[in-house]
Each structure stands twice: as C-alpha cells, then as structure tokens.
C-alpha atoms as a PDB file:
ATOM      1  CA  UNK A   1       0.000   0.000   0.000  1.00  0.00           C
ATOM      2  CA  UNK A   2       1.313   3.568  -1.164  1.00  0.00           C
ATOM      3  CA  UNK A   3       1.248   6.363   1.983  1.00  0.00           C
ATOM      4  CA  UNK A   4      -1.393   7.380   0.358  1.00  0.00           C
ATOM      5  CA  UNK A   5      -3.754   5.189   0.897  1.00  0.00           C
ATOM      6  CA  UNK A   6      -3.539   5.816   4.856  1.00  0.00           C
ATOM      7  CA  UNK A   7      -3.618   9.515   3.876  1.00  0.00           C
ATOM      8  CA  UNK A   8      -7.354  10.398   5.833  1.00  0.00           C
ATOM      9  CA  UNK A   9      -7.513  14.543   5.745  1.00  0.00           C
ATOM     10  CA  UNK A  10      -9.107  14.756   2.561  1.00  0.00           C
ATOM     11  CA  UNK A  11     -12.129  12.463   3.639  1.00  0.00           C
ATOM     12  CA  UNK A  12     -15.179  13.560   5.676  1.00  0.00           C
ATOM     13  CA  UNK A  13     -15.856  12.228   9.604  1.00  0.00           C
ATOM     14  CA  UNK A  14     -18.451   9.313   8.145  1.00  0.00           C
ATOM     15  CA  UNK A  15     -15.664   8.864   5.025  1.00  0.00           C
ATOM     16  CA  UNK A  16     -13.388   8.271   7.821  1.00  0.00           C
ATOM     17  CA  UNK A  17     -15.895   6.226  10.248  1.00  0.00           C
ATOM     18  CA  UNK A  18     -16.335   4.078   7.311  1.00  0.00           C
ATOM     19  CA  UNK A  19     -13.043   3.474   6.245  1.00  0.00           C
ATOM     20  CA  UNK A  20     -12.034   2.119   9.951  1.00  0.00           C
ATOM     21  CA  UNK A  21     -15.309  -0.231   9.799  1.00  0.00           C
ATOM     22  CA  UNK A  22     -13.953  -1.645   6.353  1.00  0.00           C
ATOM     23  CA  UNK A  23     -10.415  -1.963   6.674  1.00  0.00           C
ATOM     24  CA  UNK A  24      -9.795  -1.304  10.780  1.00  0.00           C
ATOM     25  CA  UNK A  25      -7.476   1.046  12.687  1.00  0.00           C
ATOM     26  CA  UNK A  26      -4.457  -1.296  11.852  1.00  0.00           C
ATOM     27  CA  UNK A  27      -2.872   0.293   8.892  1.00  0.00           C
ATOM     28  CA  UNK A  28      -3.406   4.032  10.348  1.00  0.00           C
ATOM     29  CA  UNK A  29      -1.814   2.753  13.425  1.00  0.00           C
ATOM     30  CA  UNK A  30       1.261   1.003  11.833  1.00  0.00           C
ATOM     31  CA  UNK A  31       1.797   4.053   9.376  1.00  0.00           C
ATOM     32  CA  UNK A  32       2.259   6.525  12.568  1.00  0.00           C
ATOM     33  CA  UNK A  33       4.489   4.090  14.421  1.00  0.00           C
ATOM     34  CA  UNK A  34       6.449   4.169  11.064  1.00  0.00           C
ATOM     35  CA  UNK A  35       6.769   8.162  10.461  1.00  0.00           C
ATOM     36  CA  UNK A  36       7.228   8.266  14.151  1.00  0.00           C
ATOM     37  CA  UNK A  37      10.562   6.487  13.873  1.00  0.00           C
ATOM     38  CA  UNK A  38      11.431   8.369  10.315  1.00  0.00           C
ATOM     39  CA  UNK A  39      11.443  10.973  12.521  1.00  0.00           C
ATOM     40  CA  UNK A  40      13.239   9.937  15.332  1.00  0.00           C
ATOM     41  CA  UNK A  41      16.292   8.593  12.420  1.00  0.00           C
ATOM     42  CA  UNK A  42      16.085  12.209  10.990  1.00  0.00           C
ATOM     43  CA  UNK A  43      16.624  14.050  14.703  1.00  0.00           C
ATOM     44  CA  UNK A  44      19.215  11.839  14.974  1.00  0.00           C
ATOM     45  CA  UNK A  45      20.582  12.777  11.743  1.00  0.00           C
ATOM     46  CA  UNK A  46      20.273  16.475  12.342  1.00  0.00           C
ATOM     47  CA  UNK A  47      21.885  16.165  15.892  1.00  0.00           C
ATOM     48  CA  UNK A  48      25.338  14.366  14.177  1.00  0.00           C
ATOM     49  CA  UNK A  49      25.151  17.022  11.630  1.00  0.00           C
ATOM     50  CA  UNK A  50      24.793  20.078  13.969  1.00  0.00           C
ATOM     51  CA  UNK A  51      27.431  22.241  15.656  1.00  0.00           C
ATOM     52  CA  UNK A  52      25.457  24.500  17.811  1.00  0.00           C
ATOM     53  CA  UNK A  53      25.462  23.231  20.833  1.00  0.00           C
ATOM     54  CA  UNK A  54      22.181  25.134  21.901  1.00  0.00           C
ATOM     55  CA  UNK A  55      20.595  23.755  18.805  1.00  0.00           C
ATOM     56  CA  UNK A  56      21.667  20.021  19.643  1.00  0.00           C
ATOM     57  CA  UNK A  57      19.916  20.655  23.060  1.00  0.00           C
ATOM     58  CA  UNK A  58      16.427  21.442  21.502  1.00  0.00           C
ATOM     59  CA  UNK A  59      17.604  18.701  19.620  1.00  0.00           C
ATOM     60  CA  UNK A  60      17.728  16.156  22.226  1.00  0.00           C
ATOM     61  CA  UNK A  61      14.662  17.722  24.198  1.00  0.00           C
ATOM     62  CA  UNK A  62      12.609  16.606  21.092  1.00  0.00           C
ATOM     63  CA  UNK A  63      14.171  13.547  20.687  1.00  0.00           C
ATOM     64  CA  UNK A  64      13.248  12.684  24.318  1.00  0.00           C
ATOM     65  CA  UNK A  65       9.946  14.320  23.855  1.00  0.00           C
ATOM     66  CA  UNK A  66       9.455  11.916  20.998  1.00  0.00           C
ATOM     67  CA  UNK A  67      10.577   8.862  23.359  1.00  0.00           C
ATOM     68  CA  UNK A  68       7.314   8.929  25.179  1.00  0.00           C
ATOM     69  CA  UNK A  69       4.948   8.942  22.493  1.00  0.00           C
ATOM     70  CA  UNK A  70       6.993   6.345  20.798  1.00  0.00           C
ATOM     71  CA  UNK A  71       6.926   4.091  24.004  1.00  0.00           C
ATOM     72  CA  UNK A  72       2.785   4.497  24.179  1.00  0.00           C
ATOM     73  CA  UNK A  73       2.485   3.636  20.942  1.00  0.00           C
ATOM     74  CA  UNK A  74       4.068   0.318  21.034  1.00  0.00           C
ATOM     75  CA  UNK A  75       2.616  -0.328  24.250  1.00  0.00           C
ATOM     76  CA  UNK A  76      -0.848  -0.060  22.810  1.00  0.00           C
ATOM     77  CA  UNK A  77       0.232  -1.830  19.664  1.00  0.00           C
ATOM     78  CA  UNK A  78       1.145  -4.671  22.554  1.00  0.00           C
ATOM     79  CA  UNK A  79      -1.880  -4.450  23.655  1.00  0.00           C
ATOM     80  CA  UNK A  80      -4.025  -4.463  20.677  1.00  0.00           C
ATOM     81  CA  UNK A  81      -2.177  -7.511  19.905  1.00  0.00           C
ATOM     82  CA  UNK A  82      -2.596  -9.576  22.895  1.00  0.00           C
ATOM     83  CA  UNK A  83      -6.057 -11.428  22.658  1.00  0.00           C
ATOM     84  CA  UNK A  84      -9.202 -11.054  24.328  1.00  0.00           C
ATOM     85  CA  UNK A  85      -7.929  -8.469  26.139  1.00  0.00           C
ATOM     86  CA  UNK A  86      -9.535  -4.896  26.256  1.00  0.00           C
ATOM     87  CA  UNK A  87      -8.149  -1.750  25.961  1.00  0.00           C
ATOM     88  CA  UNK A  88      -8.792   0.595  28.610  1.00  0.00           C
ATOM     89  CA  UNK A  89      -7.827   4.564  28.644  1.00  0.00           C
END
C-alpha cells in the first residue's frame, strides 16, 4: 500500500468512520508508528550534523519528547495484539 492510501484529511468524519469499519485502525496505526521512527532517524541525523550546541539541546529535548509517544504507541500496539484483552484509557 502507497502512503497514500492511509492519507485520511481529505475524507469527511463518516468517510473516515467508514473506512475504519472496512479496513480497521491497523494500517493508520502502523503508518504513525512508522513516520514516528522516520522521525526519530532524521533528529538523529540532524543532531550528528549540527554544531550548535544550543541547537543540539532542543535537539535532544525533542528527541526525548518523541521517546514517550513512541513508548505508548508500542505499548498499545502490545496491547491491541494480545487477545481477548480490552483496551482501557
């Protein structure tokens, strides 16, 4: 599947509601978790390459930022993988 496919802002709130009914949350989900660490690779990236050391600290404070959402998403990944069990916020 192209990135466009999981591409939802063009479609309306029932275009949407429908679209998780057909084909789930699953593809949505796994697309995030994989621009989420794009991201985190390209921080990284930016970091080696920067001199500043004032801009590597904002750097690193959004690389650690990032850390938390990361470690949420694959916990409820783990969870939404573990059967019969449900999800609660």
């Amino acid at each position: 599947m192209s990135e466009n496919e999981f591409d939802i802002a063009h479609l309306s709130s029932a275009e949407i509601k429908c679209k998780i009914q057909r084909d789930g949350i699953w593809p949505q989900y796994t697309q995030r978790l994989k621009s989420l660490e794009r991201t985190q690779k390209e921080f990284w990236k930016l970091f080696t390459e920067e001199n500043d050391s004032g801009r590597k600290l904002v750097i690193l404070e959004d690389l650690v930022n990032l850390q938390s959402v990361l470690a949420i998403c694959y916990d409820t990944a783990k969870k939404m993988l573990l059967p019969d069990k449900e999800i609660v916020n």
